[in-house]
N, C-alpha and C. Protein backbone atom coordinates (compact mmCIF):
# COMPACT_ATOMS: atom_id res chain seq x y z
N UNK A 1 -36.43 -19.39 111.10
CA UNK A 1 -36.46 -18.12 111.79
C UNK A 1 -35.41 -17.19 111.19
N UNK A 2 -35.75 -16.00 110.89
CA UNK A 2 -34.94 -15.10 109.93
C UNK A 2 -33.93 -14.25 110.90
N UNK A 3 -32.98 -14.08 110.91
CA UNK A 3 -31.30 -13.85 111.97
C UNK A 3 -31.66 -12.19 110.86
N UNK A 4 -32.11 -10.80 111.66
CA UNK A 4 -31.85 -9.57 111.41
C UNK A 4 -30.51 -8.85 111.79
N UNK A 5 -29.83 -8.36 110.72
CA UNK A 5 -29.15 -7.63 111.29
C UNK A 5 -28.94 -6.08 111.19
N UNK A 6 -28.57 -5.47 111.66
CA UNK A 6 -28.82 -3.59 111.23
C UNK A 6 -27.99 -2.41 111.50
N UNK A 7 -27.31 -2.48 110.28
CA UNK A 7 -25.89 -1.56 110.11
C UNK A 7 -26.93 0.29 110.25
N UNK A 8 -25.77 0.98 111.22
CA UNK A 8 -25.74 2.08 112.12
C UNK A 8 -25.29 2.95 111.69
N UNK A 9 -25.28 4.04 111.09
CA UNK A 9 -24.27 5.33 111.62
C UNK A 9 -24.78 6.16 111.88
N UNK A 10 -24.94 7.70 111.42
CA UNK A 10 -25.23 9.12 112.42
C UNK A 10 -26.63 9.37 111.55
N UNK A 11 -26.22 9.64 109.84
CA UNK A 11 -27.58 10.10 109.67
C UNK A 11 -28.25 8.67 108.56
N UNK A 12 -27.67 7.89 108.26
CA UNK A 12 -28.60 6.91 107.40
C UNK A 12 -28.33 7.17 106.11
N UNK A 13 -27.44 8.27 105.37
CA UNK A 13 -27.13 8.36 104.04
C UNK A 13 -25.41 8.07 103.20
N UNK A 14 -24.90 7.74 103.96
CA UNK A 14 -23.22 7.05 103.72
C UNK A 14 -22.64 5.99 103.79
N UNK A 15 -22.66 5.79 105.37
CA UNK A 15 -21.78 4.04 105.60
C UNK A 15 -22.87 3.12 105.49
N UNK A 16 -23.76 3.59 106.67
CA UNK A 16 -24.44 2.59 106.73
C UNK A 16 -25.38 1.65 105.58
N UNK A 17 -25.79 2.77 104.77
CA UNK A 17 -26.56 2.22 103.54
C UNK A 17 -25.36 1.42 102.34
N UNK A 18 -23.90 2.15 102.64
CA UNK A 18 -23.12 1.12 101.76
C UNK A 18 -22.78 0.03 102.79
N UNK A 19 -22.64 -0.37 103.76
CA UNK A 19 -22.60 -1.03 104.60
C UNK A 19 -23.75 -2.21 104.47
N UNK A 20 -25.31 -2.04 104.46
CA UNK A 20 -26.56 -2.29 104.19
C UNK A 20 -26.28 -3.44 102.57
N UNK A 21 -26.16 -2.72 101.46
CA UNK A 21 -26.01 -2.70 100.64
C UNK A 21 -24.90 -4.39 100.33
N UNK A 22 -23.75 -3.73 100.56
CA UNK A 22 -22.50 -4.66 100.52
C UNK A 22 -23.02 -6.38 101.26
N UNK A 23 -23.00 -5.97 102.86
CA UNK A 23 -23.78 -7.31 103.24
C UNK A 23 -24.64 -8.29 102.63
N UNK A 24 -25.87 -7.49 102.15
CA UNK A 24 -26.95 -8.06 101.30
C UNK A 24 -26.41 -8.65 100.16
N UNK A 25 -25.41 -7.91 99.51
CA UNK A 25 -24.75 -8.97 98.54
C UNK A 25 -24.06 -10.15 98.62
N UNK A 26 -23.00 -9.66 100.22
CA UNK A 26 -22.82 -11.23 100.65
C UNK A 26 -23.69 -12.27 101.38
N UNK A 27 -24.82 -12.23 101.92
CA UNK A 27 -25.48 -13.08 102.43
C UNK A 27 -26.13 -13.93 101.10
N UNK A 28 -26.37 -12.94 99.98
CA UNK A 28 -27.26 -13.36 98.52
C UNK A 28 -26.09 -14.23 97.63
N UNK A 29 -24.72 -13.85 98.01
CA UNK A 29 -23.51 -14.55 97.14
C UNK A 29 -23.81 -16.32 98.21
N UNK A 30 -24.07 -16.11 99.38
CA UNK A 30 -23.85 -16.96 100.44
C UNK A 30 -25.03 -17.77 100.35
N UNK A 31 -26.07 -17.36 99.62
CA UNK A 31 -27.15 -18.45 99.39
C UNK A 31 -27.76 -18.28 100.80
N UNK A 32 -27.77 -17.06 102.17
CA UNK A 32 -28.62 -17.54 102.77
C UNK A 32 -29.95 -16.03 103.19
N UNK A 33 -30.19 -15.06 101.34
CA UNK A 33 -31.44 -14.36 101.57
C UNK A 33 -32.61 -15.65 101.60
N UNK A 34 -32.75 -14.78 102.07
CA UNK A 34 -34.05 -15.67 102.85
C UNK A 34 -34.43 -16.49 104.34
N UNK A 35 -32.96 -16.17 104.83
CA UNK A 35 -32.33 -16.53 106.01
C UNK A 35 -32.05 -15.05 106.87
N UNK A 36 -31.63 -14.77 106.20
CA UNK A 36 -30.53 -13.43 106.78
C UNK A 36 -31.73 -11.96 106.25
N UNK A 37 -32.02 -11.36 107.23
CA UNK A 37 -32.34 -9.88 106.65
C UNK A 37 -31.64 -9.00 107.11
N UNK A 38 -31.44 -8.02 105.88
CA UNK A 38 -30.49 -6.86 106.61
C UNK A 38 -31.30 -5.43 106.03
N UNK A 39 -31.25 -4.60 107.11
CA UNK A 39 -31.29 -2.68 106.92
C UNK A 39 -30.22 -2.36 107.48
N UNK A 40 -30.80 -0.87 107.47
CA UNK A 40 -29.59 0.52 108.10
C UNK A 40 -30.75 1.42 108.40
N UNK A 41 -30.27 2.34 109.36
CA UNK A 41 -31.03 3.72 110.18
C UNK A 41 -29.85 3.99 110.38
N UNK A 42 -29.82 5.14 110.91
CA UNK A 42 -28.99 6.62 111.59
C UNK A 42 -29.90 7.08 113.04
N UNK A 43 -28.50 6.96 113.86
CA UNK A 43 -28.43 7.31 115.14
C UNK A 43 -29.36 8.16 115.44
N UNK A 44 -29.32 9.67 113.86
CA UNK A 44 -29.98 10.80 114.42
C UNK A 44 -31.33 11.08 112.90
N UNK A 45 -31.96 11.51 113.27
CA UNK A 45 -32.88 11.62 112.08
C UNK A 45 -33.08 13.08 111.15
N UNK A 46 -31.87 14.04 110.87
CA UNK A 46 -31.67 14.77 110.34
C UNK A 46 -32.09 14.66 108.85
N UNK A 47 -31.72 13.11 108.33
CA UNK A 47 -32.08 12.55 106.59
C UNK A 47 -33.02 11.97 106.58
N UNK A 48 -33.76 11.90 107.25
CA UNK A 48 -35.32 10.77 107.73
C UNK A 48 -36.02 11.15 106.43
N UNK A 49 -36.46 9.51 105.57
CA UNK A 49 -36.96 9.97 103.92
C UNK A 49 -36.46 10.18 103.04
N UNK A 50 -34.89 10.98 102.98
CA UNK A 50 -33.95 11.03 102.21
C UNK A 50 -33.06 9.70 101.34
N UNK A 51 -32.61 9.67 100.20
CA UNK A 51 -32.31 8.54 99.15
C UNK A 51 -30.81 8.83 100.10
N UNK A 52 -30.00 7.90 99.53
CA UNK A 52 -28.80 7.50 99.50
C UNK A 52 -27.79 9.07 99.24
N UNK A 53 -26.60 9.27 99.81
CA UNK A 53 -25.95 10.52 99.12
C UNK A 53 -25.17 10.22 97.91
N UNK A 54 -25.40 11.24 96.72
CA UNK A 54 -25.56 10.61 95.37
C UNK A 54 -23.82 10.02 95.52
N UNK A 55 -22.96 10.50 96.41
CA UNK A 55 -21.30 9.89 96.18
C UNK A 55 -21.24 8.30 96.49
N UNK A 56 -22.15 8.24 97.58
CA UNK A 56 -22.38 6.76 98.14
C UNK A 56 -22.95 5.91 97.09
N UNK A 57 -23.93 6.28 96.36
CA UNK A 57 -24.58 5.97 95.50
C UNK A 57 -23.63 5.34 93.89
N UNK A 58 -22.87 6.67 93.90
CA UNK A 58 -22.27 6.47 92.77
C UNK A 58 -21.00 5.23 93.39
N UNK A 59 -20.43 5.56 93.85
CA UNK A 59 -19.34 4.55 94.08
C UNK A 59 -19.96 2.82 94.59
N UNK A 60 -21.18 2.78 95.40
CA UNK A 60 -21.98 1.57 95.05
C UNK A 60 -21.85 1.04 93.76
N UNK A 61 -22.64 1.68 93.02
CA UNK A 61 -23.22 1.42 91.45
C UNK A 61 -21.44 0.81 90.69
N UNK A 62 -20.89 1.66 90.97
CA UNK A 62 -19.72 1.44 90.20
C UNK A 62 -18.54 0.24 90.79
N UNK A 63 -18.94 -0.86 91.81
CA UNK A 63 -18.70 -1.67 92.33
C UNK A 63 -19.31 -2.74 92.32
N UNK A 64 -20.87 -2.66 91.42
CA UNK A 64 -21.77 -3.69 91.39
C UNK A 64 -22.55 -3.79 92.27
N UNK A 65 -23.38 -2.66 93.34
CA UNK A 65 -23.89 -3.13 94.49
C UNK A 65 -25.12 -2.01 93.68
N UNK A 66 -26.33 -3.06 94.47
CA UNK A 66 -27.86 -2.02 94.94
C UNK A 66 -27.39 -1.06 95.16
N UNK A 67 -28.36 -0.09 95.42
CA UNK A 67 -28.77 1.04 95.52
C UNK A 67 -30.18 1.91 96.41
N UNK A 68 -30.80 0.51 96.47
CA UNK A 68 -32.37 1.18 96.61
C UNK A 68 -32.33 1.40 98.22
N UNK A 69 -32.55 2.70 98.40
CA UNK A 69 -32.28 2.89 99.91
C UNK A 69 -33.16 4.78 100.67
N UNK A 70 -33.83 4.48 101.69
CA UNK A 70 -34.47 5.64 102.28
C UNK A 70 -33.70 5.74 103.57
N UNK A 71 -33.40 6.56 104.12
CA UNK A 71 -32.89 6.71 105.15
C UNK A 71 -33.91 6.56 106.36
N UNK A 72 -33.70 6.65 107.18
CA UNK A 72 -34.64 6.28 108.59
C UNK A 72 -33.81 6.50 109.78
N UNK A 73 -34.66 6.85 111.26
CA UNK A 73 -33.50 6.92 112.25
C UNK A 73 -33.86 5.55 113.14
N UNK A 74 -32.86 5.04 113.71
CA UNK A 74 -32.94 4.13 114.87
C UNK A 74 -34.18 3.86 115.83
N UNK A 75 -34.61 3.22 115.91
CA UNK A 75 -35.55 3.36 117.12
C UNK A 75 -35.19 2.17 118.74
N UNK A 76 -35.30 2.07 119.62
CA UNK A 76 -35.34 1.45 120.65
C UNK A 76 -35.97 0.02 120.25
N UNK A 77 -37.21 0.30 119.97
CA UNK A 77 -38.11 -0.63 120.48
C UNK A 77 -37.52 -1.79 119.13
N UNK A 78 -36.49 -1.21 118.21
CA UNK A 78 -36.19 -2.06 117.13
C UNK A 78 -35.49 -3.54 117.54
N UNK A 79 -34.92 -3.18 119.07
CA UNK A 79 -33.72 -4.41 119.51
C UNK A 79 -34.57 -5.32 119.68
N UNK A 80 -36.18 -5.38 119.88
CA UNK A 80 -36.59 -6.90 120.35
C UNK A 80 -37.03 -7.63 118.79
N UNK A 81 -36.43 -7.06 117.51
CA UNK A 81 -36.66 -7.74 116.56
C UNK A 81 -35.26 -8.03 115.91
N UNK A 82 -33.93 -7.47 116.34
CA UNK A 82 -33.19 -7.71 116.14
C UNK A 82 -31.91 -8.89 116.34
N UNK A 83 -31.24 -9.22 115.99
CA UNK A 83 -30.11 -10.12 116.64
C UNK A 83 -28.88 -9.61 116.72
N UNK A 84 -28.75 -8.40 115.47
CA UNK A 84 -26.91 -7.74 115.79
C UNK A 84 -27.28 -6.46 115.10
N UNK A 85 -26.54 -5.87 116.13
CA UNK A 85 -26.66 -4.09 115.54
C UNK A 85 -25.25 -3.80 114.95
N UNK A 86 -25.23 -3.29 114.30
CA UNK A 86 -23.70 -3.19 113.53
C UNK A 86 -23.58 -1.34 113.65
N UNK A 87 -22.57 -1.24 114.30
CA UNK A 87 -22.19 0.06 114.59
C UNK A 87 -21.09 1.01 113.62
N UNK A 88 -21.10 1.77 112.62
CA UNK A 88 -19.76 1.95 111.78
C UNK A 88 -18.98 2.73 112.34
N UNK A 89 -19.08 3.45 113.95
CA UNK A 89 -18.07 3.74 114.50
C UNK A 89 -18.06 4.07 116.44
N UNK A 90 -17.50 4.39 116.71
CA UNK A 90 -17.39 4.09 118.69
C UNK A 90 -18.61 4.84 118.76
N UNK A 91 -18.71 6.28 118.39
CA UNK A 91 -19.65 7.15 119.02
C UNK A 91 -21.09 6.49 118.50
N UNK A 92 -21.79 5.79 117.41
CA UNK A 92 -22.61 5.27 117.18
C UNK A 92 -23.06 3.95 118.38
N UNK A 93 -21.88 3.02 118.31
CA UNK A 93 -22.27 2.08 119.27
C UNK A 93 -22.37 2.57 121.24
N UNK A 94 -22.01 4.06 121.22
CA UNK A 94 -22.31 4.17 122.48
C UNK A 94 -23.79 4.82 122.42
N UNK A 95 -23.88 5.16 122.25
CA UNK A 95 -25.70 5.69 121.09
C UNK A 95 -26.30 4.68 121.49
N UNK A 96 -26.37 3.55 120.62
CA UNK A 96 -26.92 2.43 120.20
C UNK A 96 -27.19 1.62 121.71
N UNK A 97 -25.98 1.37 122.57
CA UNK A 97 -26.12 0.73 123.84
C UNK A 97 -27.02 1.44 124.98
N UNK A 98 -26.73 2.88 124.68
CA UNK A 98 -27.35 3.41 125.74
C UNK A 98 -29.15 3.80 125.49
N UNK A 99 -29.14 3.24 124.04
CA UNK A 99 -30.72 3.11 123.83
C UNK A 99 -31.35 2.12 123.94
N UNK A 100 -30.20 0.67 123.84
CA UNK A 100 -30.96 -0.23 124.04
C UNK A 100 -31.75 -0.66 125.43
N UNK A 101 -32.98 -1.24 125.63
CA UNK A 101 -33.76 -1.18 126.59
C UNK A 101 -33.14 -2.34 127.68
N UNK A 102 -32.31 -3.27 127.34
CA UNK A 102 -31.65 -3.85 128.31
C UNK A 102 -30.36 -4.55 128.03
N UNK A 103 -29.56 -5.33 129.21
CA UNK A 103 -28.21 -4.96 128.62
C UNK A 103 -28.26 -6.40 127.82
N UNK A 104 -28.84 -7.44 127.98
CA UNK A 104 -29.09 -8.16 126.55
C UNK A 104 -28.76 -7.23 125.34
N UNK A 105 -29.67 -7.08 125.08
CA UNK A 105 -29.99 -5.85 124.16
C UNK A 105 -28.84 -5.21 123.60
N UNK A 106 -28.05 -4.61 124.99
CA UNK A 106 -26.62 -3.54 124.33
C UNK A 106 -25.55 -4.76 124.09
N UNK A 107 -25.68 -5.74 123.84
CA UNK A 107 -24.64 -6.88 123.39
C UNK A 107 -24.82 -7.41 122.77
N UNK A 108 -26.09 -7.00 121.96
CA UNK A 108 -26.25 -6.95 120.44
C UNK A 108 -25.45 -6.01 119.84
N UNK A 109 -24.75 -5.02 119.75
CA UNK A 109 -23.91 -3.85 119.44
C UNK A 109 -22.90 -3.83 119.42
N UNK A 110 -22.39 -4.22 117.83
CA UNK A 110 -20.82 -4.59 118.02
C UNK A 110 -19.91 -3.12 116.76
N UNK A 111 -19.32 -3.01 116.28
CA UNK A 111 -18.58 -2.53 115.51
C UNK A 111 -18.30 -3.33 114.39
N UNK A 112 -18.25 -2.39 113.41
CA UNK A 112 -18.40 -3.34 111.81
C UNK A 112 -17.18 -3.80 111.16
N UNK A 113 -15.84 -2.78 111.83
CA UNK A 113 -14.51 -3.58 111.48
C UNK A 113 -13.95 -4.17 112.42
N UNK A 114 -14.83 -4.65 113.95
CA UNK A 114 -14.16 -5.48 114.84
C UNK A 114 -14.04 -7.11 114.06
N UNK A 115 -15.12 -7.56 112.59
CA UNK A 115 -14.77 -8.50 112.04
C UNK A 115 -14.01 -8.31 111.09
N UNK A 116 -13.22 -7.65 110.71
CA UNK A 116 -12.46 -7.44 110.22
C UNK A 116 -10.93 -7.71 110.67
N UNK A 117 -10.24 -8.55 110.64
CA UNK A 117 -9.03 -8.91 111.11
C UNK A 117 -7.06 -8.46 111.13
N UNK A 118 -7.49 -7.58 110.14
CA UNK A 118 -6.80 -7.21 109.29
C UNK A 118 -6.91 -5.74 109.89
N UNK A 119 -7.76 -5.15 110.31
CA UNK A 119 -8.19 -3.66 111.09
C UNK A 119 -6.86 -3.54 111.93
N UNK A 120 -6.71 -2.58 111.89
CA UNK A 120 -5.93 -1.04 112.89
C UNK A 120 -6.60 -1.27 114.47
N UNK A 121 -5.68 -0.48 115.41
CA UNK A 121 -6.70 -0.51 116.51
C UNK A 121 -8.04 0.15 116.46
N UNK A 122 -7.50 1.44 115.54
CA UNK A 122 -8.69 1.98 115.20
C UNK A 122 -9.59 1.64 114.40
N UNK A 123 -11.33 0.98 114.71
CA UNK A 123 -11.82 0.54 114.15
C UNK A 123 -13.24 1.24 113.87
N UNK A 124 -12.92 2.67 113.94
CA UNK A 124 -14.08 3.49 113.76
C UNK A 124 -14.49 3.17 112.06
N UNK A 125 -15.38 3.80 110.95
CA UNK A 125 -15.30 3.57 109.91
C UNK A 125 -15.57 5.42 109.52
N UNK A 126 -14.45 6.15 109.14
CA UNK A 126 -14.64 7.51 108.87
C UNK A 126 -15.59 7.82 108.38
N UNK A 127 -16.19 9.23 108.51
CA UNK A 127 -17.54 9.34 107.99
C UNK A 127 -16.94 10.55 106.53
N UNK A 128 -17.73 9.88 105.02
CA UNK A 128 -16.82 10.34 104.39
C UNK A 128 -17.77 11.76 103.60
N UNK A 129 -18.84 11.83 104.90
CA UNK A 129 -19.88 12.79 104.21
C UNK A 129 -19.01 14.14 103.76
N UNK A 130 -18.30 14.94 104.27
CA UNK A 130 -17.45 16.31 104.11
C UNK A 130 -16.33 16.53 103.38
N UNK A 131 -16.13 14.91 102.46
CA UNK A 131 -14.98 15.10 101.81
C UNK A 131 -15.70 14.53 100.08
N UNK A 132 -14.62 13.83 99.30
CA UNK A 132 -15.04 13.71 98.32
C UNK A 132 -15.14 12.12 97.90
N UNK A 133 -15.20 11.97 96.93
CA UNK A 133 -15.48 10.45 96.32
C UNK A 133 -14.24 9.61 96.86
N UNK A 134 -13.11 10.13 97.37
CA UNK A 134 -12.19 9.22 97.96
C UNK A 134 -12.15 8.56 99.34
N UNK A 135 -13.16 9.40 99.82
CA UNK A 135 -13.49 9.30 101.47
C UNK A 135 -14.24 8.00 101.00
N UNK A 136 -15.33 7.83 100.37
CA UNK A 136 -16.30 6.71 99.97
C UNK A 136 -16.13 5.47 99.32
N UNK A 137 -14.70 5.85 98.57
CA UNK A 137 -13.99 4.50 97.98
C UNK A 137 -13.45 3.56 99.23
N UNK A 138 -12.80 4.55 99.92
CA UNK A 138 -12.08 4.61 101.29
C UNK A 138 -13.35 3.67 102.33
N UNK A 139 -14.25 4.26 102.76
CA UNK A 139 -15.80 3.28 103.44
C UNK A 139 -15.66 2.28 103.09
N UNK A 140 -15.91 2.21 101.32
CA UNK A 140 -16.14 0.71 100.74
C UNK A 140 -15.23 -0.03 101.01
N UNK A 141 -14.10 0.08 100.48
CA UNK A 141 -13.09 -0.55 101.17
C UNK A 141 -12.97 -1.49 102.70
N UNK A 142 -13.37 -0.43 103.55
CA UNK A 142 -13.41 -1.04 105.04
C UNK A 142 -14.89 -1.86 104.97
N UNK A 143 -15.75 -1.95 104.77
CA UNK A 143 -17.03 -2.00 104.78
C UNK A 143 -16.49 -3.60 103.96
N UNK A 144 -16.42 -3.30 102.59
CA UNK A 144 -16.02 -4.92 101.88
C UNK A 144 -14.92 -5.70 103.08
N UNK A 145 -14.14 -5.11 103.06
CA UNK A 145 -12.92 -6.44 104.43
C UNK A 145 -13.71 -6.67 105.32
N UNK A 146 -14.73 -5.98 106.07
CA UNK A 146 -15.20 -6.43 107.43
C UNK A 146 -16.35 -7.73 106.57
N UNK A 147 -17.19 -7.28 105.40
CA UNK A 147 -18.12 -8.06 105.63
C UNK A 147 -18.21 -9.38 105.25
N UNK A 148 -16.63 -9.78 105.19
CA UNK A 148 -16.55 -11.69 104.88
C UNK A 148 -16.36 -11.96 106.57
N UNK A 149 -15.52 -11.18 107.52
CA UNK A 149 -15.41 -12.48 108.97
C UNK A 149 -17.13 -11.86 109.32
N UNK A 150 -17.63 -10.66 108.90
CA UNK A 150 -19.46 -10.77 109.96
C UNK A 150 -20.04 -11.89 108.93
N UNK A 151 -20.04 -12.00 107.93
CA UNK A 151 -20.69 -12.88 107.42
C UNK A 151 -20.21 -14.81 107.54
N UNK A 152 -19.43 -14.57 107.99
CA UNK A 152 -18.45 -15.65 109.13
C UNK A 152 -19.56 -16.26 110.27
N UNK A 153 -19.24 -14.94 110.94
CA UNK A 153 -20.44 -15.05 111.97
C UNK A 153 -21.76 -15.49 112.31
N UNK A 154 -22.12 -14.19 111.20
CA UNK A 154 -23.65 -14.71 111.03
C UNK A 154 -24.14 -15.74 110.30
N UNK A 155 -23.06 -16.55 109.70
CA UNK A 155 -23.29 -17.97 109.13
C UNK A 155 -23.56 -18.67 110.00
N UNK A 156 -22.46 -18.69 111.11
CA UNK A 156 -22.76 -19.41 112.01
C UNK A 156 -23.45 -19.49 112.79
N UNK A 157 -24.29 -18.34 113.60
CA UNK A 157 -25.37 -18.14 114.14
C UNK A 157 -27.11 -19.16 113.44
N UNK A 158 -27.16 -18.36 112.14
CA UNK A 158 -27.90 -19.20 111.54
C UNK A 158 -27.54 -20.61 111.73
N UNK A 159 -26.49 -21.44 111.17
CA UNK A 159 -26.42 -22.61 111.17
C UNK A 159 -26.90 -23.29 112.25
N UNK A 160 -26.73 -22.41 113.22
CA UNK A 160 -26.70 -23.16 115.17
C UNK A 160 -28.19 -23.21 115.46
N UNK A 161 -28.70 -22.01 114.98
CA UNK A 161 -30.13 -22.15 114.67
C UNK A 161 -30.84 -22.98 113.85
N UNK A 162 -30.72 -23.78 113.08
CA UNK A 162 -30.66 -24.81 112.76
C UNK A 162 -31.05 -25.92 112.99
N UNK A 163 -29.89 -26.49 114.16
CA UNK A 163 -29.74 -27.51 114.70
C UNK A 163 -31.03 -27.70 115.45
């Protein structure tokens, strides 16, 4: 049985797709694609169809990560195929809870540097759309530390599934 998970932010062209991106490399370093599926959507559908933003893009590429990515917005009815919603900051995961259709559902919705251990109290992930290529080095950054303890996690989930 395949453990989905589905990184969040506002419009679907920044964190979340490097967020998207990064994971998929660790679940594929982790030997468990084929186990593990991961996307990204945006809260709001302003980029709906739109590629990756070329800064996100470029600083991917230049870190060794995919690329191939359409933006899309969130939908509701997505939580009964899901297992963890990954939120890249507070105002997303209150979004996210208050769409989900039950509170099962909104506890699927966690924050993407709450696995991150090493995090600030503040565990929003800045949105680095309005600034420049440093805002996005800056994402990756948070985005790479969080995704060894979620991939922690979701090891273990799978494994238990398993049994």
């Amino acid at each position: 049985m395949t453990y989905r998970v589905s990184f969040v932010c506002t419009g679907n062209i920044c964190r979340s797709p490097m967020a998207e991106s990064v994971f998929r490399a660790r679940v594929a370093e982790a030997g468990l694609d084929g186990l593990v599926e991961v996307d990204s959507a945006g809260t709001d559908g302003w980029h709906e169809g739109d590629g990756a933003d070329p800064r996100a893009v470029a600083v991917l590429e230049e870190h060794g990560y995919g690329t191939d990515h359409t933006a899309r917005r969130f939908q509701a009815s997505w939580f009964a195929r899901l297992d963890l919603v990954i939120a890249l900051d507070s105002g997303h995961r209150k979004t996210l809870r208050r769409l989900a259709p039950t509170e099962q559902d909104a506890q699927k919705v966690h924050l993407l540097r709450s696995y991150d251990p090493d995090a600030p109290d503040d565990l929003d992930v800045p949105d680095p759309y309005y600034g420049g290529l440093d805002g996005f080095e800056e994402c990756l950054e948070m985005v790479e530390a969080a995704s060894e303890g979620l991939l922690a996690a979701v090891r273990d989930e799978v494994e238990g599934r398993a049994v």
